[in-house]
PDB file of N, CA and C in Angstrom:
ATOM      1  N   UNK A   1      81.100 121.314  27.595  1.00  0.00           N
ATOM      2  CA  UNK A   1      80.224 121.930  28.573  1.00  0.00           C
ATOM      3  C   UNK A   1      80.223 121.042  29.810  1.00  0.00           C
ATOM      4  N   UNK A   2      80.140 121.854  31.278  1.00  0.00           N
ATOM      5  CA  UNK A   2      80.162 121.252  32.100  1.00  0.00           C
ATOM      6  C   UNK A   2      78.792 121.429  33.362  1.00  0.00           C
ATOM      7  N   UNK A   3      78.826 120.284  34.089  1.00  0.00           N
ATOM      8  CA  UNK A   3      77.464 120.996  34.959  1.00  0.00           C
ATOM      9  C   UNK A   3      78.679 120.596  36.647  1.00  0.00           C
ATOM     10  N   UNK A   4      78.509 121.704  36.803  1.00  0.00           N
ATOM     11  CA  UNK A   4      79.160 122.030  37.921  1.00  0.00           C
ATOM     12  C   UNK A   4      78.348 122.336  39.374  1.00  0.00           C
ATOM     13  N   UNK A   5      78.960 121.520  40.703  1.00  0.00           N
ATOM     14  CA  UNK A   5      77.965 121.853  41.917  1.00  0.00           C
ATOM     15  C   UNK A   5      78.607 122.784  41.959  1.00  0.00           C
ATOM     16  N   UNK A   6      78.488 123.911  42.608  1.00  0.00           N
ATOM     17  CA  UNK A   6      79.819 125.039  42.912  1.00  0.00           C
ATOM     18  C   UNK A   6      79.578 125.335  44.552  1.00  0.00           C
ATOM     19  N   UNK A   7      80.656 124.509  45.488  1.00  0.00           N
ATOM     20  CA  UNK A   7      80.590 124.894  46.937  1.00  0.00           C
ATOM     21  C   UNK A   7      81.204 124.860  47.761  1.00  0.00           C
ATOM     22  N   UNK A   8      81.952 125.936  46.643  1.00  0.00           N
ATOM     23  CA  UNK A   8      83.606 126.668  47.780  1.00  0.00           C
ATOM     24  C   UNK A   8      82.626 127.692  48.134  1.00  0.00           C
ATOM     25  N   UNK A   9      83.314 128.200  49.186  1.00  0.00           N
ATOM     26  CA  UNK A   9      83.626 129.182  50.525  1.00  0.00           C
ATOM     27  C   UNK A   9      84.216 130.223  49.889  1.00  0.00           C
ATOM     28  N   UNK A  10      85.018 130.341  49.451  1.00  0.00           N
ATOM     29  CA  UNK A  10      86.364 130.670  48.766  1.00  0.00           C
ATOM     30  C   UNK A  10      86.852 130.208  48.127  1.00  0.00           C
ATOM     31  N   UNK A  11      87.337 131.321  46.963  1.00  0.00           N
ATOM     32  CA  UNK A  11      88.134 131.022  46.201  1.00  0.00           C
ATOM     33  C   UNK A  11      89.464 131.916  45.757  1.00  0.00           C
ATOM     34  N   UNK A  12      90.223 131.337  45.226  1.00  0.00           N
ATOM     35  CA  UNK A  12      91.512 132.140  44.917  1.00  0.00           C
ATOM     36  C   UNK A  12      91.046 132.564  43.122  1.00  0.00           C
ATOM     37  N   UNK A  13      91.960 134.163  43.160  1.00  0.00           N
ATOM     38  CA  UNK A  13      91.797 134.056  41.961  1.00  0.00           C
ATOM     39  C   UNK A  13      92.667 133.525  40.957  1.00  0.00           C
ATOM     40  N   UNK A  14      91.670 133.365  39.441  1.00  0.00           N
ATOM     41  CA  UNK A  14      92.507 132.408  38.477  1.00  0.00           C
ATOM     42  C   UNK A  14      92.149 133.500  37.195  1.00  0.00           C
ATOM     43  N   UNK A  15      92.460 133.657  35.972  1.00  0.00           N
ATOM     44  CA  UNK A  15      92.645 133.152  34.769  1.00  0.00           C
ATOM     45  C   UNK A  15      92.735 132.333  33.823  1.00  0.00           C
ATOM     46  N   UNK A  16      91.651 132.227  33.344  1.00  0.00           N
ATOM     47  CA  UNK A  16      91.653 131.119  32.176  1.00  0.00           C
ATOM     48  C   UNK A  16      92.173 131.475  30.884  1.00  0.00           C
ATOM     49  N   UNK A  17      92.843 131.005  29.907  1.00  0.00           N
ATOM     50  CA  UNK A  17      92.994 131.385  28.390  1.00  0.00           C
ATOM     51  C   UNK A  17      92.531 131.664  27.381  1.00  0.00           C
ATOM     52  N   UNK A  18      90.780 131.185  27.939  1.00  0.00           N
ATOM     53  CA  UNK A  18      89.594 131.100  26.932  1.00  0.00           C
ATOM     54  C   UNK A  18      88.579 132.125  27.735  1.00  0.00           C
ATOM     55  N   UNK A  19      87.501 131.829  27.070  1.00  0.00           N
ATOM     56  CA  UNK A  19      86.279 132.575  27.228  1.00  0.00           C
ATOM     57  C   UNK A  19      85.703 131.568  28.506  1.00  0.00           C
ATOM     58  N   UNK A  20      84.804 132.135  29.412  1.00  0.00           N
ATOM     59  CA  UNK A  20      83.596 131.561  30.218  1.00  0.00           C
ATOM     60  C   UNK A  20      82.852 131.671  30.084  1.00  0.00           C
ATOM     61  N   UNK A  21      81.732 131.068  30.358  1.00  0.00           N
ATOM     62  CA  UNK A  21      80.266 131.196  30.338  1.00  0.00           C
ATOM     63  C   UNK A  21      79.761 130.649  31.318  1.00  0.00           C
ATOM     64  N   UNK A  22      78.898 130.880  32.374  1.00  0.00           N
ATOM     65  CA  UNK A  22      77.610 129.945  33.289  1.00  0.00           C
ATOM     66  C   UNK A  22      76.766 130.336  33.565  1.00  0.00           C
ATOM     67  N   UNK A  23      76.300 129.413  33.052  1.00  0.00           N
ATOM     68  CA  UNK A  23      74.530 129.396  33.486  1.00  0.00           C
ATOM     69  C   UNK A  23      73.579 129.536  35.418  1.00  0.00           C
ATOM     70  N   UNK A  24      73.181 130.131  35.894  1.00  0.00           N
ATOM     71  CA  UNK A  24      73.079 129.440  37.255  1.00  0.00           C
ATOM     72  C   UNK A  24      71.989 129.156  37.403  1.00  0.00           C
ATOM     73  N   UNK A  25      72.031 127.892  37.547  1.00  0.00           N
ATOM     74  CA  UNK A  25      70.526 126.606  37.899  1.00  0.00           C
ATOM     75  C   UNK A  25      69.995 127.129  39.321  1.00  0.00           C
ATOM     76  N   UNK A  26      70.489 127.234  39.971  1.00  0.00           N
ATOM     77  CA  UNK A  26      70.136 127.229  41.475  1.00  0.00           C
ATOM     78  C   UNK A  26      71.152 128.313  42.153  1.00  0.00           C
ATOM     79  N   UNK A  27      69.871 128.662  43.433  1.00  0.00           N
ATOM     80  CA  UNK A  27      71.046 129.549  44.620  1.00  0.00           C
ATOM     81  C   UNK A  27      71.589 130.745  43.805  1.00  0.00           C
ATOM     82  N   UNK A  28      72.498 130.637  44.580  1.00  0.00           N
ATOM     83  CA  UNK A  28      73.486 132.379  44.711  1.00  0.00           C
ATOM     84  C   UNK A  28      74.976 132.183  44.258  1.00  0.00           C
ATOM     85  N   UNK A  29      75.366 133.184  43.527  1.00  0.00           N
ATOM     86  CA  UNK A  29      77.011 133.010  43.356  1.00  0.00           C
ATOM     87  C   UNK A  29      77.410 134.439  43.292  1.00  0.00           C
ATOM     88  N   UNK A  30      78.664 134.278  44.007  1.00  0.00           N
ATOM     89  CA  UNK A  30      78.921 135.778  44.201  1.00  0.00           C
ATOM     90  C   UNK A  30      80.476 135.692  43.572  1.00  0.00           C
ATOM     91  N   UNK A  31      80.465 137.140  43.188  1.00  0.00           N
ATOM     92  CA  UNK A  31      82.099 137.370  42.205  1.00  0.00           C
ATOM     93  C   UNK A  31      82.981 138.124  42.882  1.00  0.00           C
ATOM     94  N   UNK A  32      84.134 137.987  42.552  1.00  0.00           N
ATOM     95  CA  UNK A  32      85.156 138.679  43.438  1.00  0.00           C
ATOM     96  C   UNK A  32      84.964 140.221  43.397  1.00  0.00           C
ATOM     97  N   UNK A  33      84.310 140.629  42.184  1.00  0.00           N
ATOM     98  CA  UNK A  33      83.917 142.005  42.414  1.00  0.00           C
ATOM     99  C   UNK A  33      82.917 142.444  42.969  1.00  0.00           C
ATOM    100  N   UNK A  34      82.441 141.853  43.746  1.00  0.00           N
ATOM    101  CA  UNK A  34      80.786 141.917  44.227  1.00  0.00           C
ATOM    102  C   UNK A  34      79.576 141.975  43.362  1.00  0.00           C
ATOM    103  N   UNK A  35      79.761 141.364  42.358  1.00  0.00           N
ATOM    104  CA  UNK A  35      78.408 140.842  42.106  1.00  0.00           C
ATOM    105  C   UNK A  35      78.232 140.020  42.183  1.00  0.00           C
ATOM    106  N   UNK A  36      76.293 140.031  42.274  1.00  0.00           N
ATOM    107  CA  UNK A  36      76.049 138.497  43.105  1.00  0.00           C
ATOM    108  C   UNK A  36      75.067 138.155  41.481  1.00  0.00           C
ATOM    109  N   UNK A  37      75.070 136.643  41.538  1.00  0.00           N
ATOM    110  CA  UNK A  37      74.148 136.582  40.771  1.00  0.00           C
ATOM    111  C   UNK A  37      73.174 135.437  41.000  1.00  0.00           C
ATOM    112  N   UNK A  38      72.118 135.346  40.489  1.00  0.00           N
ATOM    113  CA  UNK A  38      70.898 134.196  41.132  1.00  0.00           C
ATOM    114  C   UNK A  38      70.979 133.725  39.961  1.00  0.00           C
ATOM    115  N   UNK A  39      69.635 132.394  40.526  1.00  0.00           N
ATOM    116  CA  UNK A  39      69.331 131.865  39.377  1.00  0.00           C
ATOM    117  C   UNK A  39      68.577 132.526  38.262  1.00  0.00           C
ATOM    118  N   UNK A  40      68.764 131.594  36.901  1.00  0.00           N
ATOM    119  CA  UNK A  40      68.228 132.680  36.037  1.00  0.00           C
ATOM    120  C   UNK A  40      69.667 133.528  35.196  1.00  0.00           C
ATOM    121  N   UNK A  41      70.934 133.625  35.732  1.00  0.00           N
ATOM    122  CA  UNK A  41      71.526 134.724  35.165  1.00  0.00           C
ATOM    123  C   UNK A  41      72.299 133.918  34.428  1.00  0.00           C
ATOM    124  N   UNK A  42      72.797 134.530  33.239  1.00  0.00           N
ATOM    125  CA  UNK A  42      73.887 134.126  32.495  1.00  0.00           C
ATOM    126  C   UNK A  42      75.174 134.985  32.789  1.00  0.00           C
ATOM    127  N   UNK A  43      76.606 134.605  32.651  1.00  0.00           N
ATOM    128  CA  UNK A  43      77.724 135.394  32.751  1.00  0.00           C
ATOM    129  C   UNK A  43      78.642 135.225  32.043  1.00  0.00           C
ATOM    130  N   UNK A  44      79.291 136.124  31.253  1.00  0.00           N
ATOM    131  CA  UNK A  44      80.174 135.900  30.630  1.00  0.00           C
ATOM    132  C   UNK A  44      81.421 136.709  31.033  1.00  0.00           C
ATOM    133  N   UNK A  45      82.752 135.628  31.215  1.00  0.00           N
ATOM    134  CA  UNK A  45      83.757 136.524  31.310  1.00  0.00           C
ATOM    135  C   UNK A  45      84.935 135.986  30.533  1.00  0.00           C
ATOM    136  N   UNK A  46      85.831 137.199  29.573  1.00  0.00           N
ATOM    137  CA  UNK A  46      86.276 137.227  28.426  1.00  0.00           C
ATOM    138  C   UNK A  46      87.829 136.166  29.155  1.00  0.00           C
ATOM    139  N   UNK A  47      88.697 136.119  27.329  1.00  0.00           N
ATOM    140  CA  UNK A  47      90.101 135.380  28.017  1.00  0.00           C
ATOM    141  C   UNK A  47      90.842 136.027  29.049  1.00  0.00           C
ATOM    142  N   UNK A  48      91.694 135.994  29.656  1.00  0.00           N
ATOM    143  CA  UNK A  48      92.427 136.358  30.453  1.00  0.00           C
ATOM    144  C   UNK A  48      91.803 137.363  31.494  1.00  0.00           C
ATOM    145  N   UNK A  49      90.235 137.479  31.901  1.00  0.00           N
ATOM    146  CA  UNK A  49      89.463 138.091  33.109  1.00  0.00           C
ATOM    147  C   UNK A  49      90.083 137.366  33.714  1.00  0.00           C
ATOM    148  N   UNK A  50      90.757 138.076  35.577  1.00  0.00           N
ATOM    149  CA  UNK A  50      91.256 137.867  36.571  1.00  0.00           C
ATOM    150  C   UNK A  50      89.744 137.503  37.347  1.00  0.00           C
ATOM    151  N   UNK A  51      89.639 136.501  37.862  1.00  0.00           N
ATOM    152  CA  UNK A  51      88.347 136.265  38.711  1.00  0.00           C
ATOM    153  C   UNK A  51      88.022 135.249  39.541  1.00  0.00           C
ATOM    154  N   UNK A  52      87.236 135.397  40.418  1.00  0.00           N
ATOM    155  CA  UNK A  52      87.232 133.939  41.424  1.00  0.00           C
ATOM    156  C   UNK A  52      85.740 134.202  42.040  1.00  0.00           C
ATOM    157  N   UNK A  53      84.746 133.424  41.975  1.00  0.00           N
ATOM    158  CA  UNK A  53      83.258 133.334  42.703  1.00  0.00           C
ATOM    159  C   UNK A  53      83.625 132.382  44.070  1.00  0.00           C
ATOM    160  N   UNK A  54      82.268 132.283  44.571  1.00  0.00           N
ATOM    161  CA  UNK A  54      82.310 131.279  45.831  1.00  0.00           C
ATOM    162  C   UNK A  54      80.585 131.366  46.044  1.00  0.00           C
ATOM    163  N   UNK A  55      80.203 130.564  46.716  1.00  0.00           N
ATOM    164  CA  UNK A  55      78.807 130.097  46.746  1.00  0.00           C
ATOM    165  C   UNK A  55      78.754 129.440  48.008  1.00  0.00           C
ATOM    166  N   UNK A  56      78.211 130.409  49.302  1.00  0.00           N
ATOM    167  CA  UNK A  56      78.290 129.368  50.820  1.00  0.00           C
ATOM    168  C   UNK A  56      76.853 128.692  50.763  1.00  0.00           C
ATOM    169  N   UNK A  57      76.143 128.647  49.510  1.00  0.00           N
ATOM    170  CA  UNK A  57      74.683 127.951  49.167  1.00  0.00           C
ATOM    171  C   UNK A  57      75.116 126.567  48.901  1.00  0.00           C
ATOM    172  N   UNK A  58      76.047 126.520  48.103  1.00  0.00           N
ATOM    173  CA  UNK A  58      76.273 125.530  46.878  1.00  0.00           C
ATOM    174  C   UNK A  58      75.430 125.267  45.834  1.00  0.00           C
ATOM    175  N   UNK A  59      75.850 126.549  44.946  1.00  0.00           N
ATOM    176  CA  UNK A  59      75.431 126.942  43.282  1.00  0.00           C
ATOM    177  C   UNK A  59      75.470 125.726  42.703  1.00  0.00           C
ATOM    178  N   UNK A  60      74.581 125.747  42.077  1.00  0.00           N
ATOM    179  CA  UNK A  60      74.533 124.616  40.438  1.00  0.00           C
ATOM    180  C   UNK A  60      74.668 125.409  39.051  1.00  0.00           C
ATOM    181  N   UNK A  61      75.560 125.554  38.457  1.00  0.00           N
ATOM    182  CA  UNK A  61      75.764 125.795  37.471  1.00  0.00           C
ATOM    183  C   UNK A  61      75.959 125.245  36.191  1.00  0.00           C
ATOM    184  N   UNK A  62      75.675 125.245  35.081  1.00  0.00           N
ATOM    185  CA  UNK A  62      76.210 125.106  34.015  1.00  0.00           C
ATOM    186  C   UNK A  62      77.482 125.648  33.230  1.00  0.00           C
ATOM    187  N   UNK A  63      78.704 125.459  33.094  1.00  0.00           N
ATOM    188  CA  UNK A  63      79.972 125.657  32.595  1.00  0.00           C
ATOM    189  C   UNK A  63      80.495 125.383  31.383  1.00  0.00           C
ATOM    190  N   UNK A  64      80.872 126.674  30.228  1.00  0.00           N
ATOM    191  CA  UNK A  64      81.159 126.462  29.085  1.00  0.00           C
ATOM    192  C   UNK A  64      82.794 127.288  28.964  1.00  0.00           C
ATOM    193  N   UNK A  65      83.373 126.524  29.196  1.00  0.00           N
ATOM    194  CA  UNK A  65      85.012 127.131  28.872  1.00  0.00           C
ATOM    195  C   UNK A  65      85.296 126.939  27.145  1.00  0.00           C
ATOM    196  N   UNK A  66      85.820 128.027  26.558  1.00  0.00           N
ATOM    197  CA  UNK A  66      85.796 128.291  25.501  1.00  0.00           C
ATOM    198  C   UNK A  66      87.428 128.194  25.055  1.00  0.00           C
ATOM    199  N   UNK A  67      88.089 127.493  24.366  1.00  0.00           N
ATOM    200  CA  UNK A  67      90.124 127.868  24.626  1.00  0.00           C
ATOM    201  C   UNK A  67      90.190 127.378  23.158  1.00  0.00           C
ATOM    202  N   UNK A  68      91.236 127.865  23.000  1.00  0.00           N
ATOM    203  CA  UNK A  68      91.741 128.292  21.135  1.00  0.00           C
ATOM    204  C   UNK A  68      92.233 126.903  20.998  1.00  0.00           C
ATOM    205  N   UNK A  69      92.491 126.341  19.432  1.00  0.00           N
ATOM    206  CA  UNK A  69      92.549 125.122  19.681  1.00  0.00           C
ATOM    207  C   UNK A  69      94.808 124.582  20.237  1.00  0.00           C
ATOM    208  N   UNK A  70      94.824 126.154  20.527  1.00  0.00           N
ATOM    209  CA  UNK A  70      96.415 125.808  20.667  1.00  0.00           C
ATOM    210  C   UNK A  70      96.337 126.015  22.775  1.00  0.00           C
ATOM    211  N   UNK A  71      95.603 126.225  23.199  1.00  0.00           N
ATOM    212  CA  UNK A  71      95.443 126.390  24.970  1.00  0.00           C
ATOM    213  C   UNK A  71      94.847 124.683  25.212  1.00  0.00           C
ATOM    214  N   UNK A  72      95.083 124.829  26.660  1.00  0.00           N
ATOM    215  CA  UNK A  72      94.561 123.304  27.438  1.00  0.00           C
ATOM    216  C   UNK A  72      93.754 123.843  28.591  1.00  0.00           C
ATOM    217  N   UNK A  73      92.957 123.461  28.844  1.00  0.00           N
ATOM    218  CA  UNK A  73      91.837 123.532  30.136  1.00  0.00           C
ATOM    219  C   UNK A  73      92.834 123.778  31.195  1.00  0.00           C
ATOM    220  N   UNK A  74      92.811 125.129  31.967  1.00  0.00           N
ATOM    221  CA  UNK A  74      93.642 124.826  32.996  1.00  0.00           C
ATOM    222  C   UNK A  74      92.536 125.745  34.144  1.00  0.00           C
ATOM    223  N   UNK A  75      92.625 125.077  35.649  1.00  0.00           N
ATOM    224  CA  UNK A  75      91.603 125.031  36.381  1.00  0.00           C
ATOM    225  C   UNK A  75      92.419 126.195  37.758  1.00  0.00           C
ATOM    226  N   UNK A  76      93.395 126.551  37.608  1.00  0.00           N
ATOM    227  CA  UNK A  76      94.108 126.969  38.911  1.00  0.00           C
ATOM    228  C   UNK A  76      94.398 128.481  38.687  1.00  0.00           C
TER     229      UNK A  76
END
């Protein structure tokens, strides 16, 4: 688990191999599909969701990447 500031502008989208999860502590985060979410929300998005947020607040989040024990954390 990670605690993440989150305060890109932008972002490109990625794919992860695993599951996501975050928590948001603070502020605003918005998703490439237009949803926004505040504090208070939980999100989950499954393996291989195409996706990218950005936060011109700078979100605090909590971060739980989930990957099989044969995947590696990959961030891009």
């Amino acid at each position: 688990m990670f605690m993440i500031i989150y305060c890109i502008m932008t972002a490109v989208a990625r794919v992860h191999s695993g599951d996501e999860e975050y928590f948001v502590l603070e502020r605003k985060l918005t998703n490439l599909d237009g949803r926004r979410y505040r504090k208070g929300n939980l999100v989950w998005l499954d393996a291989n969701v195409r996706h990218n947020s950005y936060s011109p607040e700078d979100a605090l989040l909590v971060v739980n990447f989930r990957w099989s024990n044969s995947s590696s954390p990959e961030f891009g």
